[in-house]
PDB file of N, CA and C in Angstrom:
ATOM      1  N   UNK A   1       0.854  -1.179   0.000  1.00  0.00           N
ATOM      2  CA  UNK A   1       0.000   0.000   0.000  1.00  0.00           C
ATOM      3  C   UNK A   1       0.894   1.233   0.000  1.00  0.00           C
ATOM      4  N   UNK A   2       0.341   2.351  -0.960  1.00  0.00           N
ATOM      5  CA  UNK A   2       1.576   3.520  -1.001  1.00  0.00           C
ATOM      6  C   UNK A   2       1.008   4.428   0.207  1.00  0.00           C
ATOM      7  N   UNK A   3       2.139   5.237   0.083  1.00  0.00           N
ATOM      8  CA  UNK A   3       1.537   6.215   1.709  1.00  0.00           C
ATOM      9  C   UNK A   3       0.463   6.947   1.435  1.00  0.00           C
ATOM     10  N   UNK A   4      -0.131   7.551   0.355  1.00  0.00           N
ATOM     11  CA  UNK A   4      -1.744   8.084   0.306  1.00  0.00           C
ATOM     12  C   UNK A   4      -2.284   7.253   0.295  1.00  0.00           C
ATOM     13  N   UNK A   5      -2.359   5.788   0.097  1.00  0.00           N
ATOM     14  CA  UNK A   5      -3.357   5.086   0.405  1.00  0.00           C
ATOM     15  C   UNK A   5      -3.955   4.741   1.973  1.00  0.00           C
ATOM     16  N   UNK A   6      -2.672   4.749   2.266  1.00  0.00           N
ATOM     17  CA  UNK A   6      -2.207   4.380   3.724  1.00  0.00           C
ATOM     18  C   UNK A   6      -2.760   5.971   4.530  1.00  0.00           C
ATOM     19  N   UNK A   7      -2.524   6.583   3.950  1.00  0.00           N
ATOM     20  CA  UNK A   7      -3.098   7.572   5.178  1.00  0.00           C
ATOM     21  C   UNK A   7      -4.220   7.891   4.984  1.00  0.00           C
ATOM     22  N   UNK A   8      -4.779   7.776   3.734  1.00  0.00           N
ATOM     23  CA  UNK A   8      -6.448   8.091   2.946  1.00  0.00           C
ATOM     24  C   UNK A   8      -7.420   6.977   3.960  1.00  0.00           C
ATOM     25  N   UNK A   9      -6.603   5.699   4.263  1.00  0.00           N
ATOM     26  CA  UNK A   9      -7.656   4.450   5.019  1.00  0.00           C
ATOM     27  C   UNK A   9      -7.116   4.844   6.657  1.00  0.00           C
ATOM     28  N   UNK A  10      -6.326   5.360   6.616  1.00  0.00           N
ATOM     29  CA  UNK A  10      -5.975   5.977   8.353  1.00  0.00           C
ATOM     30  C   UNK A  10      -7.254   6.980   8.958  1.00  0.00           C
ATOM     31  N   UNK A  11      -7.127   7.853   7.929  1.00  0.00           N
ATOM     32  CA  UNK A  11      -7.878   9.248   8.242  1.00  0.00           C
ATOM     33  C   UNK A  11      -9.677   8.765   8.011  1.00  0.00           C
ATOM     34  N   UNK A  12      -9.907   7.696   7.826  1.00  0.00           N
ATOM     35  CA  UNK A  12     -11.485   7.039   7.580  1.00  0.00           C
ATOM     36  C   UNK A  12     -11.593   6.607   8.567  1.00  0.00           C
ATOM     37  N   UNK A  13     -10.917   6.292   9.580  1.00  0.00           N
ATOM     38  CA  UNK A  13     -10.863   5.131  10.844  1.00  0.00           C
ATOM     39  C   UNK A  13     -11.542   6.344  11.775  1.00  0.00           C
ATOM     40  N   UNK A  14     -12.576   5.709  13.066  1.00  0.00           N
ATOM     41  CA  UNK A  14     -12.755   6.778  14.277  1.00  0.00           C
ATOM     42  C   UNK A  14     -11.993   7.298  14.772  1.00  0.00           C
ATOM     43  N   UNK A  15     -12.555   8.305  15.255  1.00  0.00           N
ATOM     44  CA  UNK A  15     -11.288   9.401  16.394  1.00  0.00           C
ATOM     45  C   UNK A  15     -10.400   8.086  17.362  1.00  0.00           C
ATOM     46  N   UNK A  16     -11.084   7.338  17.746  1.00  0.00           N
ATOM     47  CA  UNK A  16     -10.555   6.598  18.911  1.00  0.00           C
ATOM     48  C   UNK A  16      -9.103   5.737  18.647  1.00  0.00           C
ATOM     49  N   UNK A  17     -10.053   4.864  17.548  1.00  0.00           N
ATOM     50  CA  UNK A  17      -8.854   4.316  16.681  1.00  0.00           C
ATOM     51  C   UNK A  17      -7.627   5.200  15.952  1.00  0.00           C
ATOM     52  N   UNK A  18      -8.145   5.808  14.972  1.00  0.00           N
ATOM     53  CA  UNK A  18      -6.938   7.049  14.828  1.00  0.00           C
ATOM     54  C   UNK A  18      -5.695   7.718  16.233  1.00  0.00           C
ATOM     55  N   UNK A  19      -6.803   8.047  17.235  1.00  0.00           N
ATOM     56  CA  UNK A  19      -5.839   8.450  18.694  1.00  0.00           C
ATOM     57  C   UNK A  19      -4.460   7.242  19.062  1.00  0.00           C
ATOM     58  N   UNK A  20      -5.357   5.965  18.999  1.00  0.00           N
ATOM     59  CA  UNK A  20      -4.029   4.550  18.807  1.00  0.00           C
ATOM     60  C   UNK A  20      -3.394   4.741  18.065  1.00  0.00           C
ATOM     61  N   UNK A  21      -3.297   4.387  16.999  1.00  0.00           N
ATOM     62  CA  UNK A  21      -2.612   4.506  15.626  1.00  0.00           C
ATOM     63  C   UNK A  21      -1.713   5.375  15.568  1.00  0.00           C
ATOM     64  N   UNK A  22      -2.030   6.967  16.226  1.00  0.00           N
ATOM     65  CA  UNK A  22      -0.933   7.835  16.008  1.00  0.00           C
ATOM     66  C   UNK A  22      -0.295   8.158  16.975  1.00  0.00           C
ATOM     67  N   UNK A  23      -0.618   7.098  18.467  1.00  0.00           N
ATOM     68  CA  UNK A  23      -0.068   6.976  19.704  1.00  0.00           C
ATOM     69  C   UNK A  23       1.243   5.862  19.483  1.00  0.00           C
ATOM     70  N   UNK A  24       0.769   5.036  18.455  1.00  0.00           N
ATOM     71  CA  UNK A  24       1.769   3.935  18.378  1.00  0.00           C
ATOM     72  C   UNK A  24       2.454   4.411  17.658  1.00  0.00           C
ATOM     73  N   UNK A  25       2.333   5.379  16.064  1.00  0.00           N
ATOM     74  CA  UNK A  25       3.101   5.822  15.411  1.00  0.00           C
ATOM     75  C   UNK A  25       4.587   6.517  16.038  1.00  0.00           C
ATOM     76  N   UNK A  26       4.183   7.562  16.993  1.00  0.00           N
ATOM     77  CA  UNK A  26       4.711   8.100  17.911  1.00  0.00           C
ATOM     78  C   UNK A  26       5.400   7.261  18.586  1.00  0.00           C
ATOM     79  N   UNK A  27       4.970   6.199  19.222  1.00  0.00           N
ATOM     80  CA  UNK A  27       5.964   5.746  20.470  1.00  0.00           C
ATOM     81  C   UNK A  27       7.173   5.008  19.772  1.00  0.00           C
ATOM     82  N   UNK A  28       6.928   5.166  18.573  1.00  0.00           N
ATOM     83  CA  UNK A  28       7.677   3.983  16.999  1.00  0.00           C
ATOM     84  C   UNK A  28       8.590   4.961  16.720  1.00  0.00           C
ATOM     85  N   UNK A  29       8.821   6.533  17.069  1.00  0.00           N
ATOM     86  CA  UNK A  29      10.097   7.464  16.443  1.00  0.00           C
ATOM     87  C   UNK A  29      10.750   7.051  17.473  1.00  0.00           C
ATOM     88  N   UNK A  30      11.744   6.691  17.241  1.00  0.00           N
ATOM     89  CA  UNK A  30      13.073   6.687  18.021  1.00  0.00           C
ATOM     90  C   UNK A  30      13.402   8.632  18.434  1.00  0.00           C
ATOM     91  N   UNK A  31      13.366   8.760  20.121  1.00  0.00           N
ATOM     92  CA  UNK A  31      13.615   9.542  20.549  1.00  0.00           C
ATOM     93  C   UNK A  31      14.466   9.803  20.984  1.00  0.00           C
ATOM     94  N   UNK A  32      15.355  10.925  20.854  1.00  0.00           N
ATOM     95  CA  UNK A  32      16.803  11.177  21.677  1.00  0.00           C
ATOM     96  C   UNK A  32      16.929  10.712  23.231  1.00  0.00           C
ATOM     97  N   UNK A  33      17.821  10.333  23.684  1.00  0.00           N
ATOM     98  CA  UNK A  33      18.117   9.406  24.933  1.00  0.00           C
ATOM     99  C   UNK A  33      18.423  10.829  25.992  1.00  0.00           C
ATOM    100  N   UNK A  34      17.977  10.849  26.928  1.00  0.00           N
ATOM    101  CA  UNK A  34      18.510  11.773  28.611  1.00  0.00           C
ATOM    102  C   UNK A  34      19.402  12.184  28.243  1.00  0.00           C
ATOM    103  N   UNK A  35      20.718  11.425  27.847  1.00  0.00           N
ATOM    104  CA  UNK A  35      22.223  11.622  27.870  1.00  0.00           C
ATOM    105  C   UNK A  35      21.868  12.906  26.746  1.00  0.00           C
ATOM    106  N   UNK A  36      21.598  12.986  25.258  1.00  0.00           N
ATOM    107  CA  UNK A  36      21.354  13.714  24.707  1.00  0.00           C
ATOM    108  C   UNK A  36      21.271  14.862  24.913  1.00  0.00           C
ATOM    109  N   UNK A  37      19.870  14.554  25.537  1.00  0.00           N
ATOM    110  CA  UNK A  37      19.118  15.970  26.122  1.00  0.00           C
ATOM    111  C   UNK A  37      19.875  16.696  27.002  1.00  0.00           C
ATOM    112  N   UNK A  38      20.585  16.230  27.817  1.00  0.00           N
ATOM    113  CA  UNK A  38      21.049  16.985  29.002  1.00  0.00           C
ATOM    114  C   UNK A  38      22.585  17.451  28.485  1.00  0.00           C
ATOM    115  N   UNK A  39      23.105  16.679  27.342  1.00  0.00           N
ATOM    116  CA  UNK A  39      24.176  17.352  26.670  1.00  0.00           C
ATOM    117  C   UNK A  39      24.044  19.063  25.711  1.00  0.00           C
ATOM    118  N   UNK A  40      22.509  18.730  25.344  1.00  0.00           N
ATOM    119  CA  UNK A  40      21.862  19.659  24.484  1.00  0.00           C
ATOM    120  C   UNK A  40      21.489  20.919  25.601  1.00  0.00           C
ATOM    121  N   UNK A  41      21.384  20.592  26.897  1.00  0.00           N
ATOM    122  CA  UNK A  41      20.743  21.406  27.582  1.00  0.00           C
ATOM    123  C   UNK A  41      22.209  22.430  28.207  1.00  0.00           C
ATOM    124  N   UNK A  42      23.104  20.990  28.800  1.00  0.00           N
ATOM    125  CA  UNK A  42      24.522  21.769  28.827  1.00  0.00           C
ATOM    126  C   UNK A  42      25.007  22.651  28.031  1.00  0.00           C
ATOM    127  N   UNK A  43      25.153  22.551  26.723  1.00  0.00           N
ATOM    128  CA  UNK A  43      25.845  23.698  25.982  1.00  0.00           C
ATOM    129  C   UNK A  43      24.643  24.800  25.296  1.00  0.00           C
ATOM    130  N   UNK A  44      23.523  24.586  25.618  1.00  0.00           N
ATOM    131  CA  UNK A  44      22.933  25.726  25.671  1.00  0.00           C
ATOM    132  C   UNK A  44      22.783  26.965  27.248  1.00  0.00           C
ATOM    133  N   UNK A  45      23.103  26.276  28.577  1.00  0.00           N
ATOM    134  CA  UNK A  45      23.598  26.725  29.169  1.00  0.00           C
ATOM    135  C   UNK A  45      24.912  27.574  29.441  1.00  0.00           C
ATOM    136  N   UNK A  46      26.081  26.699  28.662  1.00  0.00           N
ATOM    137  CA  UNK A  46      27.177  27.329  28.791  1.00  0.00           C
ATOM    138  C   UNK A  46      27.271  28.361  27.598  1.00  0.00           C
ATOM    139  N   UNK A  47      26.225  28.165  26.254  1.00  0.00           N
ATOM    140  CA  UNK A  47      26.545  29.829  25.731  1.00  0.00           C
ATOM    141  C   UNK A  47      25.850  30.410  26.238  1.00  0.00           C
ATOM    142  N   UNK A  48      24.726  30.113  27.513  1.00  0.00           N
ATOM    143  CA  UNK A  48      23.764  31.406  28.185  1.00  0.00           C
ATOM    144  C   UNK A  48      24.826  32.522  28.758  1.00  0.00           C
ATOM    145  N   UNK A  49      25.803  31.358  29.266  1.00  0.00           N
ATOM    146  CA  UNK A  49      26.849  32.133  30.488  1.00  0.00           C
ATOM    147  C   UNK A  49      27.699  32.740  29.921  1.00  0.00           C
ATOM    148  N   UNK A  50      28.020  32.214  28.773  1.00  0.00           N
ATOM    149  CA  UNK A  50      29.299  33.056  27.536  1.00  0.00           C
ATOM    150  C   UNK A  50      28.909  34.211  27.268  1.00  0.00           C
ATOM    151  N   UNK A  51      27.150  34.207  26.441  1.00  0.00           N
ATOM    152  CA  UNK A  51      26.787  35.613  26.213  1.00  0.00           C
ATOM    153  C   UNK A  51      26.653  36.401  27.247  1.00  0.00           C
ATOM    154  N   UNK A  52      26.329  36.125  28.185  1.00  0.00           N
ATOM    155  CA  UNK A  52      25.968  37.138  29.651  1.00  0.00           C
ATOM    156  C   UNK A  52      27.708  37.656  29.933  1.00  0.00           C
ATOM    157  N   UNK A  53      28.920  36.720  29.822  1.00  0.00           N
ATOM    158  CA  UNK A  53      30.174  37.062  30.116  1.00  0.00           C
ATOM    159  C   UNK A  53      30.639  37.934  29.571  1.00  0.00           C
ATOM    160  N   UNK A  54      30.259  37.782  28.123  1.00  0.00           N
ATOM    161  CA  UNK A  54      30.668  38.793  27.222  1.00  0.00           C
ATOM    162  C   UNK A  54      29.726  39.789  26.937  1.00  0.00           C
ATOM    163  N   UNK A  55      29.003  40.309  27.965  1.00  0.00           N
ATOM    164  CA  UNK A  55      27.938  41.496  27.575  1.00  0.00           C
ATOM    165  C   UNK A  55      26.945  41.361  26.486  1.00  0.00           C
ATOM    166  N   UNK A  56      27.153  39.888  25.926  1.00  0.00           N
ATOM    167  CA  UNK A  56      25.826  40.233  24.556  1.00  0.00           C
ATOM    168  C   UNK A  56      24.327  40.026  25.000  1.00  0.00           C
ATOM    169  N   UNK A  57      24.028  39.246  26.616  1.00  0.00           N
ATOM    170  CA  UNK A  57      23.038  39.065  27.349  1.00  0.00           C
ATOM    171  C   UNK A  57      22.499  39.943  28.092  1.00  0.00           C
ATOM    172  N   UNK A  58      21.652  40.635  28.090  1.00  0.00           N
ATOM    173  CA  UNK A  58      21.850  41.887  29.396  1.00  0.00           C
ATOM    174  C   UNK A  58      20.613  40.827  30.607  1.00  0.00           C
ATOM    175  N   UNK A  59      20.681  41.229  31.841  1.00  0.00           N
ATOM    176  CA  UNK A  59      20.033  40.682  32.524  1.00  0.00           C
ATOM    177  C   UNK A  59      18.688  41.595  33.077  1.00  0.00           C
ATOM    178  N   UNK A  60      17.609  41.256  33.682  1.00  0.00           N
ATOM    179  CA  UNK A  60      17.039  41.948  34.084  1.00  0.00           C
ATOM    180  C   UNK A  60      16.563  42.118  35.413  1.00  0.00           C
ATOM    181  N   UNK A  61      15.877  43.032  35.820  1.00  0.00           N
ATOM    182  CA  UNK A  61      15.057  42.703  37.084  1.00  0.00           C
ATOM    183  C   UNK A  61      13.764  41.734  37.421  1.00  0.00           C
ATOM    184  N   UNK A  62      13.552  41.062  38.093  1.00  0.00           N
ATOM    185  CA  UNK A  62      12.999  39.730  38.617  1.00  0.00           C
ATOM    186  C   UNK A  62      11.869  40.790  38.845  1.00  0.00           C
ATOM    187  N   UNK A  63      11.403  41.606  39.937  1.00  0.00           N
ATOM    188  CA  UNK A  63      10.397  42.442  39.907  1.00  0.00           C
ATOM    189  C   UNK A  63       9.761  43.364  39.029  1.00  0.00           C
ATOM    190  N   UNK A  64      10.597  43.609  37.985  1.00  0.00           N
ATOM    191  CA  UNK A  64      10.203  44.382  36.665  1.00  0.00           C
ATOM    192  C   UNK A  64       9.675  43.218  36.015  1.00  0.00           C
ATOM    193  N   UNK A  65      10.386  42.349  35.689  1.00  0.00           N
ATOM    194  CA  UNK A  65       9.570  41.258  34.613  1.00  0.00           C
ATOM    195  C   UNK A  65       8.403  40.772  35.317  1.00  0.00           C
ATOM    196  N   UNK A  66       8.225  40.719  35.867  1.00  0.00           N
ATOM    197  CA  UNK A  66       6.559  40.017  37.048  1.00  0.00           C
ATOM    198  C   UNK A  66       5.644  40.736  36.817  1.00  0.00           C
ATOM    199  N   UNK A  67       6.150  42.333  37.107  1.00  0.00           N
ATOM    200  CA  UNK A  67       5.116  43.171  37.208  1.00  0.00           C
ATOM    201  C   UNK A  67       4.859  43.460  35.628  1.00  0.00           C
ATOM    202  N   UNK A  68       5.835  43.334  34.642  1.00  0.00           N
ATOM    203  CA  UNK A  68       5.696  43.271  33.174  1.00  0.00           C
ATOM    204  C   UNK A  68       4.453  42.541  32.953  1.00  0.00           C
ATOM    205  N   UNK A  69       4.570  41.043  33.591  1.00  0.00           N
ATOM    206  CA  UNK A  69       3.475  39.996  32.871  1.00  0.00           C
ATOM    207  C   UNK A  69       2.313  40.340  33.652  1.00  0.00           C
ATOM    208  N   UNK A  70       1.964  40.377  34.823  1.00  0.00           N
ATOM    209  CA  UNK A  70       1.059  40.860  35.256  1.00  0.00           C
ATOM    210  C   UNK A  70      -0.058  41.881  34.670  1.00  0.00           C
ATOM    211  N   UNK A  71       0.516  43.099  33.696  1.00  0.00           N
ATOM    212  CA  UNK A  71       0.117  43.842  33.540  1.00  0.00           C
ATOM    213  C   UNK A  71      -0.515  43.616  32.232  1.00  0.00           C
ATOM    214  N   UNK A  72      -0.545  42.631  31.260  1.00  0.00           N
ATOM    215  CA  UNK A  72      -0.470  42.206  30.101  1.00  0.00           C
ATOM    216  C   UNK A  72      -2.410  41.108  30.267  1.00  0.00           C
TER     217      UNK A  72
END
């Protein structure tokens, strides 16, 4: 079966069945592992701290930004 066929007889199926189908599809992508993530999370941390080191970050006030969202 080619993939428009395949998704033309997917998308005919009930909500319920469809909800499976694209629950299993999903659990079927191979997802990046912890180790990954927390490598990905590390060096987006350490250029947080690079740009803030080197002035390209400016920081702000904790009570200005609150009262920012608040007001919104």
């Amino acid at each position: 079966m080619d993939d428009a066929k395949l998704l033309s007889a997917a998308l005919k199926l009930p909500v319920r069945k469809r909800e499976k189908v694209a629950e299993a599809l999903l659990a079927s992508i191979k997802s990046p592992s912890q180790r990954h993530i927390d490598q990905l999370w590390t060096q987006e941390a350490e250029a947080r701290i690079d740009g803030l080191l080197a002035g390209k970050i400016k920081t702000a006030d904790g009570e200005k930004v609150l009262q920012y969202k608040t007001r919104k």
